[in-house]
PDB file of N, CA and C in Angstrom:
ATOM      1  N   UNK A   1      23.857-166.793-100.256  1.00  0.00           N
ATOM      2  CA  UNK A   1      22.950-165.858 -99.630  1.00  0.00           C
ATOM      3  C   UNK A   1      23.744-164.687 -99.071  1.00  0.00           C
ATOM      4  N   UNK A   2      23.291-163.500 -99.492  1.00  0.00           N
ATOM      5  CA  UNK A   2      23.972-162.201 -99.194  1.00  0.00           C
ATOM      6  C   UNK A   2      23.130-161.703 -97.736  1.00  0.00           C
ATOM      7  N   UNK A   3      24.683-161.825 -96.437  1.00  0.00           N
ATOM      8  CA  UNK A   3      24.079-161.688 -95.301  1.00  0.00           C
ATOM      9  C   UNK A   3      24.081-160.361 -94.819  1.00  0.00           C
ATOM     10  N   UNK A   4      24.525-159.415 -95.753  1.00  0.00           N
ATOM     11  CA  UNK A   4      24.909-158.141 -95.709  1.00  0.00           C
ATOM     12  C   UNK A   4      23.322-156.809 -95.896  1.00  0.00           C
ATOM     13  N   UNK A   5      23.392-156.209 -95.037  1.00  0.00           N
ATOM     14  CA  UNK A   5      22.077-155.271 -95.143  1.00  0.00           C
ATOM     15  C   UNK A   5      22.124-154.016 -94.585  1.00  0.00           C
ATOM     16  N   UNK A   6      21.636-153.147 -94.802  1.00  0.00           N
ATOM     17  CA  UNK A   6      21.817-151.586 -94.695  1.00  0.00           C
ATOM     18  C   UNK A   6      20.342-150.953 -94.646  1.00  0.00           C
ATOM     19  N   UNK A   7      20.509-149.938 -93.836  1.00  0.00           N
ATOM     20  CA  UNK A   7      19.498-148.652 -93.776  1.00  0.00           C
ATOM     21  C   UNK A   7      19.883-147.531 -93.401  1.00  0.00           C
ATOM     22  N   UNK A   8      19.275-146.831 -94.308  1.00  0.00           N
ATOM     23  CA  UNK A   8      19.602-145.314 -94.066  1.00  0.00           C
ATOM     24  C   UNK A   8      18.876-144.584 -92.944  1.00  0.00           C
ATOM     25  N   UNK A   9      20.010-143.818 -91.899  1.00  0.00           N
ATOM     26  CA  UNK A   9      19.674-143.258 -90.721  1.00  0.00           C
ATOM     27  C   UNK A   9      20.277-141.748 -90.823  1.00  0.00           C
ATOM     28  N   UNK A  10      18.770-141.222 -90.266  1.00  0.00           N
ATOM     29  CA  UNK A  10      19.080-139.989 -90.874  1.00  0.00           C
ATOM     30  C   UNK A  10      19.610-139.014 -88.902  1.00  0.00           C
ATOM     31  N   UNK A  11      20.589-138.412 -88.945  1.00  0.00           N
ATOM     32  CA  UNK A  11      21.041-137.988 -88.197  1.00  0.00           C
ATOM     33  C   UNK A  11      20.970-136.202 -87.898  1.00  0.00           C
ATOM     34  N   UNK A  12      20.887-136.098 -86.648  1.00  0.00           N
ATOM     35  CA  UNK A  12      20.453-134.704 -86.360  1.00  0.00           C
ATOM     36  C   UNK A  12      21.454-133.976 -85.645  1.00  0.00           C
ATOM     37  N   UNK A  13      22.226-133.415 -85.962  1.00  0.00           N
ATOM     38  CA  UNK A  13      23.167-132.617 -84.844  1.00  0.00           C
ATOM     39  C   UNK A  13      22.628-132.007 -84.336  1.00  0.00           C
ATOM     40  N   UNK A  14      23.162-132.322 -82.921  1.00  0.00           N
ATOM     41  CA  UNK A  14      22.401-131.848 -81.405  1.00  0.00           C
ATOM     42  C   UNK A  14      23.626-130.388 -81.041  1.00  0.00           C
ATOM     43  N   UNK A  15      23.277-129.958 -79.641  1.00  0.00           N
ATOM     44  CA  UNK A  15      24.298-129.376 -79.031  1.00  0.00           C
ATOM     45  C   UNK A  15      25.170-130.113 -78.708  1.00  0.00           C
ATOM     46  N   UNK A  16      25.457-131.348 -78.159  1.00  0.00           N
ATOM     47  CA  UNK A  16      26.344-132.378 -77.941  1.00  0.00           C
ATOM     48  C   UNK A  16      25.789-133.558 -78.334  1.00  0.00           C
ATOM     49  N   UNK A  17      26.565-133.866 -79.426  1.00  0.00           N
ATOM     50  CA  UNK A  17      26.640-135.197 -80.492  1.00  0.00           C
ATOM     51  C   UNK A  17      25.196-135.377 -81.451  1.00  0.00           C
ATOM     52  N   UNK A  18      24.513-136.059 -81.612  1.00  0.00           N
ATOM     53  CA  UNK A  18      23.953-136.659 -82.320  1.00  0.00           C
ATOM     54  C   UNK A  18      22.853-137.842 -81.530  1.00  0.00           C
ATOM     55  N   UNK A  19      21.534-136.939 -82.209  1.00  0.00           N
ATOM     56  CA  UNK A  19      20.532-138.134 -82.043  1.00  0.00           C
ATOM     57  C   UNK A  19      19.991-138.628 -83.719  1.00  0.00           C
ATOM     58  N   UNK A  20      19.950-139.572 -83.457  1.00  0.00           N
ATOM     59  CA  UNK A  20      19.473-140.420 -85.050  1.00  0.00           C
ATOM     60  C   UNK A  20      18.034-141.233 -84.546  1.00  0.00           C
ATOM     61  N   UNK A  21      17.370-141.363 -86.251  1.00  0.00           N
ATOM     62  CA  UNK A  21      16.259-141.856 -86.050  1.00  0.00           C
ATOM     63  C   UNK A  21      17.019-142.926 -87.482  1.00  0.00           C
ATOM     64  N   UNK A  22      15.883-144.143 -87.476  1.00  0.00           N
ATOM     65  CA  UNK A  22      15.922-144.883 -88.650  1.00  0.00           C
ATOM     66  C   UNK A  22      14.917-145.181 -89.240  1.00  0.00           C
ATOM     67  N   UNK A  23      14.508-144.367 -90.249  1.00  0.00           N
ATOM     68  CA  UNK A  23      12.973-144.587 -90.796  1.00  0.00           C
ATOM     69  C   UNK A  23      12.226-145.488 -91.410  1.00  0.00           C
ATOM     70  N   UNK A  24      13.060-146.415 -92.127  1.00  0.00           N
ATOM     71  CA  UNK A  24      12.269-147.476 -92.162  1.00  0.00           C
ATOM     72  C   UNK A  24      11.992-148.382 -90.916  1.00  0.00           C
ATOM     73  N   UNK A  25      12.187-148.583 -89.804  1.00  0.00           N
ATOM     74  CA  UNK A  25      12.190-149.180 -88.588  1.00  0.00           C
ATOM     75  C   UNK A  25      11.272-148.382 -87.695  1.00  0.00           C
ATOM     76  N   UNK A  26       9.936-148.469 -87.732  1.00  0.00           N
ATOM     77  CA  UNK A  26       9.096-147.087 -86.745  1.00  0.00           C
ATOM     78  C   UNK A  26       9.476-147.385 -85.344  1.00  0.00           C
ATOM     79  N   UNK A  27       9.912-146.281 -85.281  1.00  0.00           N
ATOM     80  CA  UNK A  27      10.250-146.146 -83.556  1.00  0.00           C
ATOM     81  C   UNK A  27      12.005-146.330 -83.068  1.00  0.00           C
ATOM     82  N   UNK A  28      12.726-146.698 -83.871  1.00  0.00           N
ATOM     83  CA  UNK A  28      13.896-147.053 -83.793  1.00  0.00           C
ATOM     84  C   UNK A  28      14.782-146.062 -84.056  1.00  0.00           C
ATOM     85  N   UNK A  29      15.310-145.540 -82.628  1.00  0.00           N
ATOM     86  CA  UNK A  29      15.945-144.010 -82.578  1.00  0.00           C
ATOM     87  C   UNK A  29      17.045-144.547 -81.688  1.00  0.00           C
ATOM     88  N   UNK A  30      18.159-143.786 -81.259  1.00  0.00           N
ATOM     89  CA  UNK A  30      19.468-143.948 -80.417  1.00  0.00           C
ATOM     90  C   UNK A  30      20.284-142.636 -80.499  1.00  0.00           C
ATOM     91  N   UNK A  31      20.988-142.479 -79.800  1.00  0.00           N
ATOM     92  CA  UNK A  31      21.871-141.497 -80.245  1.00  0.00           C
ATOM     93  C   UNK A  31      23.397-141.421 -79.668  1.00  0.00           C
ATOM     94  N   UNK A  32      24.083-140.814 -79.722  1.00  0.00           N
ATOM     95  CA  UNK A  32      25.876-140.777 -79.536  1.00  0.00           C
ATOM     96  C   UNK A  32      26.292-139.495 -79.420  1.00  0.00           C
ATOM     97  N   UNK A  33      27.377-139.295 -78.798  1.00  0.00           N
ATOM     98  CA  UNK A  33      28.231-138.194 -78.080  1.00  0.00           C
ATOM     99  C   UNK A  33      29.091-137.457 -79.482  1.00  0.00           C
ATOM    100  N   UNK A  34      29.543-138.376 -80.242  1.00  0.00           N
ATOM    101  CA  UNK A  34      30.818-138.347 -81.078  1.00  0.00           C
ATOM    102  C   UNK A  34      30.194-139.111 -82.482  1.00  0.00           C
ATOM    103  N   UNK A  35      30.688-138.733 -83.320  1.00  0.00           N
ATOM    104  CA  UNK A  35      30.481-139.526 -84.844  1.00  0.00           C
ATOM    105  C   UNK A  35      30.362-140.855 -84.716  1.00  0.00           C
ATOM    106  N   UNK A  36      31.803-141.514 -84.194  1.00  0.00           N
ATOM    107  CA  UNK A  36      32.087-142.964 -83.800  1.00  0.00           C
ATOM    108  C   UNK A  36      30.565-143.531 -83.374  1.00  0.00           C
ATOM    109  N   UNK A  37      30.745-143.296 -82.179  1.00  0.00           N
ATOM    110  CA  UNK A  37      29.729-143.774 -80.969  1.00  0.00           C
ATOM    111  C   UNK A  37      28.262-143.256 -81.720  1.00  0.00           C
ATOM    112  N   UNK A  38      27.667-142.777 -82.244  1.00  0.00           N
ATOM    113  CA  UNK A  38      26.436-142.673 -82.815  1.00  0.00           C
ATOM    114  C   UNK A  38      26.629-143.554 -83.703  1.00  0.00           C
ATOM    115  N   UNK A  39      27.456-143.718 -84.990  1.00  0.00           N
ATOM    116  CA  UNK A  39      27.473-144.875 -85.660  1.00  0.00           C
ATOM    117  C   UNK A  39      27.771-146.289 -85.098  1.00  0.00           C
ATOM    118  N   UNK A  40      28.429-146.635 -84.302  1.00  0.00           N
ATOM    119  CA  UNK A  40      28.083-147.469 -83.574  1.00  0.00           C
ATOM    120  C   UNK A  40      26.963-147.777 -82.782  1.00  0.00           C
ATOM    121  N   UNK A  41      26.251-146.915 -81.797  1.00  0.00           N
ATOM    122  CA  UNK A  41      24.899-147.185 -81.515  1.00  0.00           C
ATOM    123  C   UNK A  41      23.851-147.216 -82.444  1.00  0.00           C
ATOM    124  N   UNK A  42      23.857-146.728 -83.604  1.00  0.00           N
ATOM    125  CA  UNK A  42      23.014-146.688 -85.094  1.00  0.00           C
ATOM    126  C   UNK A  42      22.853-148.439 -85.323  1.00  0.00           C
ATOM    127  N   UNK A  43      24.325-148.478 -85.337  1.00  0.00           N
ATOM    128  CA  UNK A  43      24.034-150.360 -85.769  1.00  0.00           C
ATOM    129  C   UNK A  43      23.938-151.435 -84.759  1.00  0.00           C
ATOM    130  N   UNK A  44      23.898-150.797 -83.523  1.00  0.00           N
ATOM    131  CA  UNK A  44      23.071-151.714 -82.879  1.00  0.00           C
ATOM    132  C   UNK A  44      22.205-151.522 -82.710  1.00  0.00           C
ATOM    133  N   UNK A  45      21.306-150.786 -82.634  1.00  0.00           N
ATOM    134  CA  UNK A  45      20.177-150.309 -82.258  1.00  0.00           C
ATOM    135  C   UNK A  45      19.095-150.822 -83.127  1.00  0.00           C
ATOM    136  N   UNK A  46      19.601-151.021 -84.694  1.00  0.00           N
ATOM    137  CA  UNK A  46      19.151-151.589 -85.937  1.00  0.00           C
ATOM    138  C   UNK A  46      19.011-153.031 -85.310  1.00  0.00           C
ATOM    139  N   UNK A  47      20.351-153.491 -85.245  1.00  0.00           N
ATOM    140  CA  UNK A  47      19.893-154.868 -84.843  1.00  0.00           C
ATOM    141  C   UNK A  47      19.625-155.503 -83.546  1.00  0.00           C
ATOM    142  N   UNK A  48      19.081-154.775 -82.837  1.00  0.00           N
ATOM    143  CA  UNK A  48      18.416-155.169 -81.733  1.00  0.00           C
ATOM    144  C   UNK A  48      16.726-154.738 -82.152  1.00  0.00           C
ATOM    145  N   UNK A  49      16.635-154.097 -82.863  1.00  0.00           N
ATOM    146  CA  UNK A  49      15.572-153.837 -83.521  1.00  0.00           C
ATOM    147  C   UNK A  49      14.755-155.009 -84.527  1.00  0.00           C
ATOM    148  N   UNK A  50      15.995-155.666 -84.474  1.00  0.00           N
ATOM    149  CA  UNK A  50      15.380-156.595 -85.712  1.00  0.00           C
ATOM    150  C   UNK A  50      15.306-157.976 -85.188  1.00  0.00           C
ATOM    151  N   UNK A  51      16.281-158.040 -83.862  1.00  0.00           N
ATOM    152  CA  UNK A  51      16.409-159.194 -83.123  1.00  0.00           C
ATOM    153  C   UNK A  51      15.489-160.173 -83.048  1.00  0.00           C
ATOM    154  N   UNK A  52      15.277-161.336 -83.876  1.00  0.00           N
ATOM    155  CA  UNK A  52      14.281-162.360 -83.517  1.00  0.00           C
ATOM    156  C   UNK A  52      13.304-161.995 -84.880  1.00  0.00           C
ATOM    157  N   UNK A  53      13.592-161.071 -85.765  1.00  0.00           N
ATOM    158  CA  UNK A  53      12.086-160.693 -86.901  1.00  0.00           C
ATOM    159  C   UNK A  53      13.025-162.061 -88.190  1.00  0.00           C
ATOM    160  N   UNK A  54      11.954-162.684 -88.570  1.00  0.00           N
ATOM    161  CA  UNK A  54      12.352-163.169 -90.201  1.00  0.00           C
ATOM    162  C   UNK A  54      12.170-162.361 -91.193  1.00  0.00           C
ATOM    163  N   UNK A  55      11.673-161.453 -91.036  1.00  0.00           N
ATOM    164  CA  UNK A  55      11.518-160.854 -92.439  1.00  0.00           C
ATOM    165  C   UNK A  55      11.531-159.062 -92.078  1.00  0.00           C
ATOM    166  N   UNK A  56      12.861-159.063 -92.595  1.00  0.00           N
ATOM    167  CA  UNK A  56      12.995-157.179 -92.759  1.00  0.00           C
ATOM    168  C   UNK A  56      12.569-156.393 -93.787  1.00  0.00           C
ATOM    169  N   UNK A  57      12.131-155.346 -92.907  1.00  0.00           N
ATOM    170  CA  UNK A  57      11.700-154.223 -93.858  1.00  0.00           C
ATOM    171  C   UNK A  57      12.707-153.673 -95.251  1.00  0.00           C
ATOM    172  N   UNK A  58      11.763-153.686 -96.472  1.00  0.00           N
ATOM    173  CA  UNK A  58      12.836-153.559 -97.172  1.00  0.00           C
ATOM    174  C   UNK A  58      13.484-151.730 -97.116  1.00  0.00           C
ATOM    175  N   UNK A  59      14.756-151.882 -97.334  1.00  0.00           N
ATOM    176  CA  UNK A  59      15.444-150.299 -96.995  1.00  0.00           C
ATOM    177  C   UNK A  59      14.889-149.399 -98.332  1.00  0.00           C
ATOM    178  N   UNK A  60      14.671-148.324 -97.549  1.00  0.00           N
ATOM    179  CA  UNK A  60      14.608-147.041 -98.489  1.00  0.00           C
ATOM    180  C   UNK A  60      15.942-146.419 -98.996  1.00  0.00           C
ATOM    181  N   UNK A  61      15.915-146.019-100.238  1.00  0.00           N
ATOM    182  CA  UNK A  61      16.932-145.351-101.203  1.00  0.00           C
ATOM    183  C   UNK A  61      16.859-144.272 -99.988  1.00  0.00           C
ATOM    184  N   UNK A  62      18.419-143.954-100.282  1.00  0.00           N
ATOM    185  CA  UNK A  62      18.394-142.250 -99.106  1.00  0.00           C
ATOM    186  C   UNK A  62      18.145-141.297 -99.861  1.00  0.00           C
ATOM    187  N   UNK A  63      17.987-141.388-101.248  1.00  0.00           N
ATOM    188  CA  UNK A  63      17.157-140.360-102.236  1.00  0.00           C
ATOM    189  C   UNK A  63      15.667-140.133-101.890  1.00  0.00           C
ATOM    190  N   UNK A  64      15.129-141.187-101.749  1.00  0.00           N
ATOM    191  CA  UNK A  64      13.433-141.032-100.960  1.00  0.00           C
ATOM    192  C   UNK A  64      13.367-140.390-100.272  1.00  0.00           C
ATOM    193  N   UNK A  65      14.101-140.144 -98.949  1.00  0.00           N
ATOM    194  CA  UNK A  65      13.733-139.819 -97.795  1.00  0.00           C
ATOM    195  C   UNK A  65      13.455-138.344 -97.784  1.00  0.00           C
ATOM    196  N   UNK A  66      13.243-137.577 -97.299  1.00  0.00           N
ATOM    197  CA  UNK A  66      13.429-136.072 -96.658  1.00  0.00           C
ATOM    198  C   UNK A  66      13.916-135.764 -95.216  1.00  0.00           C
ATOM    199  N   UNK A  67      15.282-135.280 -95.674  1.00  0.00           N
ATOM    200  CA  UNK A  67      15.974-134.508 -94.561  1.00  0.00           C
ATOM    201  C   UNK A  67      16.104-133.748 -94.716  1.00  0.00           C
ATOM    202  N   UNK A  68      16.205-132.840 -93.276  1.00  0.00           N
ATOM    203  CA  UNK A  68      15.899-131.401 -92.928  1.00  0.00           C
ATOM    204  C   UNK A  68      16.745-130.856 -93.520  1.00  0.00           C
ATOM    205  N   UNK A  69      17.283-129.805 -93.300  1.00  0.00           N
ATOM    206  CA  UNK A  69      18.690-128.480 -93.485  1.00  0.00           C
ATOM    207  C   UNK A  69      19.936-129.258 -93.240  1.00  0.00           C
ATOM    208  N   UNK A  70      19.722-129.214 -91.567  1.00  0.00           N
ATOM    209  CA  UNK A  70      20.665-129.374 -90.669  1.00  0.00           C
ATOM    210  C   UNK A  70      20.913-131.116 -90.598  1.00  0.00           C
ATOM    211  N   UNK A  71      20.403-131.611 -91.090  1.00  0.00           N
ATOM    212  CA  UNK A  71      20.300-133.239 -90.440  1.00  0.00           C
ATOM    213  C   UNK A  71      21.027-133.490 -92.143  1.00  0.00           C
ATOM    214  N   UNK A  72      21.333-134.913 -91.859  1.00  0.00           N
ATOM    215  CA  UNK A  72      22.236-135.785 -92.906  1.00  0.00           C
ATOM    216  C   UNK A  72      21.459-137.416 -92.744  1.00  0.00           C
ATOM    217  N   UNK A  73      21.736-137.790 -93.942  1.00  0.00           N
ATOM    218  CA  UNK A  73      21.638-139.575 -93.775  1.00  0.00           C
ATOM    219  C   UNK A  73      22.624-140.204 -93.964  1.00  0.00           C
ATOM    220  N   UNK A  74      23.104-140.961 -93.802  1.00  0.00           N
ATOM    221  CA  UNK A  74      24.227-142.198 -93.241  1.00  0.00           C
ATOM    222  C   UNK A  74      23.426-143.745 -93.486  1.00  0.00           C
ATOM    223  N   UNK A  75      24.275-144.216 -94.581  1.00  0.00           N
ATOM    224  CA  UNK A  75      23.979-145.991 -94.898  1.00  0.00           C
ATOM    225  C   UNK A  75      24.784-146.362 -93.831  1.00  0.00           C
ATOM    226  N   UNK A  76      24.277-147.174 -93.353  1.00  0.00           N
ATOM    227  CA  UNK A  76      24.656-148.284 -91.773  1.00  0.00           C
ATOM    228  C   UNK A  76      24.284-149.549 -92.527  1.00  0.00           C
ATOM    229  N   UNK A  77      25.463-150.053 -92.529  1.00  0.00           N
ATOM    230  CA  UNK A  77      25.295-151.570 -92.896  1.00  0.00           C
ATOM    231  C   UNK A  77      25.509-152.502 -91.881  1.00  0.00           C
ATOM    232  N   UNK A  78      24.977-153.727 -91.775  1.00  0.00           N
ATOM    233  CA  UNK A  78      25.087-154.539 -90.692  1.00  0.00           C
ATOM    234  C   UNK A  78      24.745-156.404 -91.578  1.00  0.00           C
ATOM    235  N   UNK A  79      25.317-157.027 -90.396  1.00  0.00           N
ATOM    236  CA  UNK A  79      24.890-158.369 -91.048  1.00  0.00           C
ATOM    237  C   UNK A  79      23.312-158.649 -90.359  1.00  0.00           C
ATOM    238  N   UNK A  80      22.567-159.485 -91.420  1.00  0.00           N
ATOM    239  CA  UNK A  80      21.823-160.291 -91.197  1.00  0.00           C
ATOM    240  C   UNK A  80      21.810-161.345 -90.349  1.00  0.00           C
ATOM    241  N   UNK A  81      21.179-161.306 -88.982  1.00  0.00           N
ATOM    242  CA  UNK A  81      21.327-163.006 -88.388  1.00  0.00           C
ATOM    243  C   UNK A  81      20.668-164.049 -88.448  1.00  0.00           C
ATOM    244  N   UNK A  82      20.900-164.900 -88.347  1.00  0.00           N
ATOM    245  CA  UNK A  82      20.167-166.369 -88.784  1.00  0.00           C
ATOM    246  C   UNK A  82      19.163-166.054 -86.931  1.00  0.00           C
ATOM    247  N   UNK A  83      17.698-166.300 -87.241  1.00  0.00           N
ATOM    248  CA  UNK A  83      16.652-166.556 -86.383  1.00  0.00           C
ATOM    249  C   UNK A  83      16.442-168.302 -86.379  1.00  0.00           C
ATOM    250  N   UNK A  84      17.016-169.032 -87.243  1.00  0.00           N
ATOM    251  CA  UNK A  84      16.287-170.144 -87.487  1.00  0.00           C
ATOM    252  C   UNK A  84      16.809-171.179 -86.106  1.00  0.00           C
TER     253      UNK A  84
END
C-alpha cells in the first residue's frame, strides 16, 4: 500500500511571504513568511486537514487548476496516516 500522497497548492505572493490555499480541500488555507516555512505549513495544514478522514479527496492534476498571473502551484506531498 502506497502511503505517499500529494496536492497541489496554489500559492500567492504577498508583500511579506506567502499565503496558500489548497483546492481540493475547501477551506484549507495557511500561509508562511519564507518559501521554507509556507511549504512547511502547506503540509501541515493538509494534514491536519485530513486528520481523522478515511477517505481523501482525490488530488487534482495542477494542469486543471487555474492560477492567476502572479500566483504558482506547488505539489506538497505528505504521508497518509493510518485512522484505523
Amino acid at each position: 500500500m502506497n502511503d505517499k500522497m500529494y496536492y497541489v497548492a496554489i500559492f500567492h505572493p504577498e508583500e511579506k511571504g506567502y499565503s496558500i490555499s489548497i483546492p481540493d480541500l475547501n477551506g484549507c488555507f495557511t500561509q508562511g513568511d519564507t518559501m521554507d516555512e509556507a511549504l512547511k505549513m502547506t503540509k501541515e495544514a493538509i494534514e491536519l486537514y485530513l486528520e481523522g478522514e478515511d477517505v481523501y479527496p482525490t488530488p487534482s492534476a495542477i494542469e486543471t487548476l487555474q492560477i492567476d498571473n502572479d500566483d504558482f502551484g506547488v505539489i506538497v506531498k505528505f504521508n497518509k496516516k493510518c485512522n484505523k
